[in-house]
C-alpha atoms as a PDB file:
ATOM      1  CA  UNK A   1     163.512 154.640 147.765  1.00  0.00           C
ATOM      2  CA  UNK A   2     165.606 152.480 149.718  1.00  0.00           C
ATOM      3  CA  UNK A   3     164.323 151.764 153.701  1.00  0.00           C
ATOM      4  CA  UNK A   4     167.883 153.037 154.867  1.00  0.00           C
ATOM      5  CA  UNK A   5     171.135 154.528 153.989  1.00  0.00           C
ATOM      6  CA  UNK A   6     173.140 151.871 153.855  1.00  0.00           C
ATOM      7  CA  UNK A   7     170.643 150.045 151.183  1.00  0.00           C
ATOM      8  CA  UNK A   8     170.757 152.918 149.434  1.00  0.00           C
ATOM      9  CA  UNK A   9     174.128 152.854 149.526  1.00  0.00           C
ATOM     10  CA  UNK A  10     174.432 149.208 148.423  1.00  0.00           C
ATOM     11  CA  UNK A  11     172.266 149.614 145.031  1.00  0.00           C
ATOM     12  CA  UNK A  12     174.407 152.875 144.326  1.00  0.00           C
ATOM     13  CA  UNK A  13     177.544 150.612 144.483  1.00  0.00           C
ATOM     14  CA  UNK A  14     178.965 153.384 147.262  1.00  0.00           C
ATOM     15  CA  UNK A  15     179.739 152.927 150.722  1.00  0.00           C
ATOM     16  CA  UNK A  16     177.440 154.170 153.487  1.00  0.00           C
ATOM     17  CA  UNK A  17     179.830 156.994 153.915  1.00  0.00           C
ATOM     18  CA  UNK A  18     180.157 157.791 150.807  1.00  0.00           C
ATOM     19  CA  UNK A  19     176.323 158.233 150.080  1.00  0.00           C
ATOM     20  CA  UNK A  20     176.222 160.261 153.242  1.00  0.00           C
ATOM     21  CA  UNK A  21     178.659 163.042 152.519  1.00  0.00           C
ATOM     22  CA  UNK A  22     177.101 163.226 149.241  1.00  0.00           C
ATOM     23  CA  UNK A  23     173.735 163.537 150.525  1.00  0.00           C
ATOM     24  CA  UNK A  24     175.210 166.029 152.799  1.00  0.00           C
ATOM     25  CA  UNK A  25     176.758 168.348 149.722  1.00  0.00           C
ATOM     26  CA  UNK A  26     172.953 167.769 148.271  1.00  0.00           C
ATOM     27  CA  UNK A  27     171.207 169.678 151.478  1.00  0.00           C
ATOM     28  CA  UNK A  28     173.932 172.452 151.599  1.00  0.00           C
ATOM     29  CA  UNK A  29     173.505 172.818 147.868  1.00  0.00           C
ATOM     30  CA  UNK A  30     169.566 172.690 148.097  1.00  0.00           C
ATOM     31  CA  UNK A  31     168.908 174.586 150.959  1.00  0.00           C
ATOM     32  CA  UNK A  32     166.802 172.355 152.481  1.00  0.00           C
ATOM     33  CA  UNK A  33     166.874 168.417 154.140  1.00  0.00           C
ATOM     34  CA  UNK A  34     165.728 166.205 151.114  1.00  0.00           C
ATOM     35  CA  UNK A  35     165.924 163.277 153.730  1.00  0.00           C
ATOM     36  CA  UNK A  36     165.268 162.604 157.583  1.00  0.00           C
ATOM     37  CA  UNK A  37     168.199 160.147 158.548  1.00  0.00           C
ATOM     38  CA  UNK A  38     168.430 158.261 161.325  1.00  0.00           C
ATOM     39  CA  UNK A  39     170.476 155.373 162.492  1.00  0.00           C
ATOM     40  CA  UNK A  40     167.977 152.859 160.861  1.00  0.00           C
ATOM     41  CA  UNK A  41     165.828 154.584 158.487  1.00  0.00           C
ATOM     42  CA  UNK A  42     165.742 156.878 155.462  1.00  0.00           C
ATOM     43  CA  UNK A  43     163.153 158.482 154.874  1.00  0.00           C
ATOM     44  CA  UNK A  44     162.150 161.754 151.994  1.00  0.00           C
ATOM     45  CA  UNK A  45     160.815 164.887 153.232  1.00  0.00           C
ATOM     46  CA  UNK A  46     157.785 166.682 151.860  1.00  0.00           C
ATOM     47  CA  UNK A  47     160.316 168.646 150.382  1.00  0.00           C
ATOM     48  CA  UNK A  48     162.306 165.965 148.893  1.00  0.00           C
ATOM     49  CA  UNK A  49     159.434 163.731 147.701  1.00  0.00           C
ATOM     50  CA  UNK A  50     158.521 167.004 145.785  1.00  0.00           C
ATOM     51  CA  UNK A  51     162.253 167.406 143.890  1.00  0.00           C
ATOM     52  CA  UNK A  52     162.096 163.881 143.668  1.00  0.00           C
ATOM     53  CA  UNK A  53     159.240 164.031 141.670  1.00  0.00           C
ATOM     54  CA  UNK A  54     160.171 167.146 139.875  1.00  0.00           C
ATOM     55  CA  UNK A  55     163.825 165.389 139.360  1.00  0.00           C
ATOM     56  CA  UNK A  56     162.235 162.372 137.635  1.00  0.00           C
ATOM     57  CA  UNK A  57     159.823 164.254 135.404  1.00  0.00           C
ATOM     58  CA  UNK A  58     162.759 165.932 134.293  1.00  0.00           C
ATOM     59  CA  UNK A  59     164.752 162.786 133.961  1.00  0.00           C
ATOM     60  CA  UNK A  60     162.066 161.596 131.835  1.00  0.00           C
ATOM     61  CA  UNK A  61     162.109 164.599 129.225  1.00  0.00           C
ATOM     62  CA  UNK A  62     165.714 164.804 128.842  1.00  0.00           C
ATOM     63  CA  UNK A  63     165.454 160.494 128.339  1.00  0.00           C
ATOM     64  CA  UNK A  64     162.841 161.618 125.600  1.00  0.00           C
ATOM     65  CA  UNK A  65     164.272 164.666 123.801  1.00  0.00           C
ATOM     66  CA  UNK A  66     166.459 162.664 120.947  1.00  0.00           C
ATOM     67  CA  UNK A  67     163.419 161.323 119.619  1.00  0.00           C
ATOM     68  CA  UNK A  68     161.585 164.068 119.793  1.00  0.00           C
ATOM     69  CA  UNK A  69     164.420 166.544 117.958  1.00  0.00           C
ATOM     70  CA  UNK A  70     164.550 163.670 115.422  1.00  0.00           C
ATOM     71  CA  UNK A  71     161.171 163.678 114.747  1.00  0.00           C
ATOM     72  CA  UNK A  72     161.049 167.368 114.764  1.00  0.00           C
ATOM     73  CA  UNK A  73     163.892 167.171 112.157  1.00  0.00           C
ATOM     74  CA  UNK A  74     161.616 164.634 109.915  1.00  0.00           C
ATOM     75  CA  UNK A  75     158.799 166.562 109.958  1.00  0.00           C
ATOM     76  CA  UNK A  76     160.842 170.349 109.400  1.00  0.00           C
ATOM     77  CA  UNK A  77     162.558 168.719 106.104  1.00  0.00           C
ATOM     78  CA  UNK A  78     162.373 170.144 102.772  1.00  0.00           C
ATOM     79  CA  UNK A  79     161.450 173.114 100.673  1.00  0.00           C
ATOM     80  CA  UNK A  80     159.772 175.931 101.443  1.00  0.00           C
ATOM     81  CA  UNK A  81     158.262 178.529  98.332  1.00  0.00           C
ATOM     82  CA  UNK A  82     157.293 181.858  99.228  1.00  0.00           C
ATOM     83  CA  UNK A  83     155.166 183.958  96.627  1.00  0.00           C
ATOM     84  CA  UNK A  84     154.528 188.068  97.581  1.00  0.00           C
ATOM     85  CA  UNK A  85     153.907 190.809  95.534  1.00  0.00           C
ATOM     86  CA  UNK A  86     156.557 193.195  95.066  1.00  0.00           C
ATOM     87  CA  UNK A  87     156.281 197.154  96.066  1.00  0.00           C
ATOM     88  CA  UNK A  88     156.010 198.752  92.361  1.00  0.00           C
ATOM     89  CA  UNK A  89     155.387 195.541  90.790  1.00  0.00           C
ATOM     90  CA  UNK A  90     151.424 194.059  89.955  1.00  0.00           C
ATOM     91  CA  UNK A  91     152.519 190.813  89.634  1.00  0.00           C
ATOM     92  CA  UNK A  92     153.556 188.161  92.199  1.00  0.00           C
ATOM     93  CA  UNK A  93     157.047 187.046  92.112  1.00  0.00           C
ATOM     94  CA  UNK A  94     158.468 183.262  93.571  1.00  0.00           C
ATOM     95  CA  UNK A  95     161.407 183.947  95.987  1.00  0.00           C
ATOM     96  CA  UNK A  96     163.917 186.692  95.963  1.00  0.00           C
ATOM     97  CA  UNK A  97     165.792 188.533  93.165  1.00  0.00           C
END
């Protein structure tokens, strides 16, 4: 995490402003202060160390979950033959009819 807001705000491409009003609309929408600002420091809460961390777990899934559906599509190709016995019937029968 950047040391203040307006480094933060520089390697966001934003203006200091900017970054503030929408770390503003990110507390009201939260509930909570995910940052202690001051007029030379930024700094994450225990709270907002925490969503951070939940955030970038999450950010990591979503990164991964193409490859995983694609592999899940590999492996769930093909046929599947089901053989039951029929009520009435002694003998087993393949599929439906």
């Amino acid at each position: 995490m950047a040391s203040s807001l307006s480094a933060a705000a520089r390697s966001l491409r934003v203006t200091p402003s900017a970054l503030s009003t929408r770390l503003k609309h990110l507390e009201a929408k939260l509930g909570f202060n995910p940052a202690v600002r001051s007029s030379h420091r930024l700094r994450l809460t225990a709270e907002g160390e925490r969503f951070a961390a939940e955030a970038r777990q999450l950010l990591e899934r979503l990164d991964a979950m193409p490859g995983t559906v694609q592999a899940e599509r590999r492996a769930l190709s093909g046929s599947l033959r089901v053989c039951a016995r029929l009520p009435g019937r002694g003998r087993a029968r393949d599929g439906i009819g």
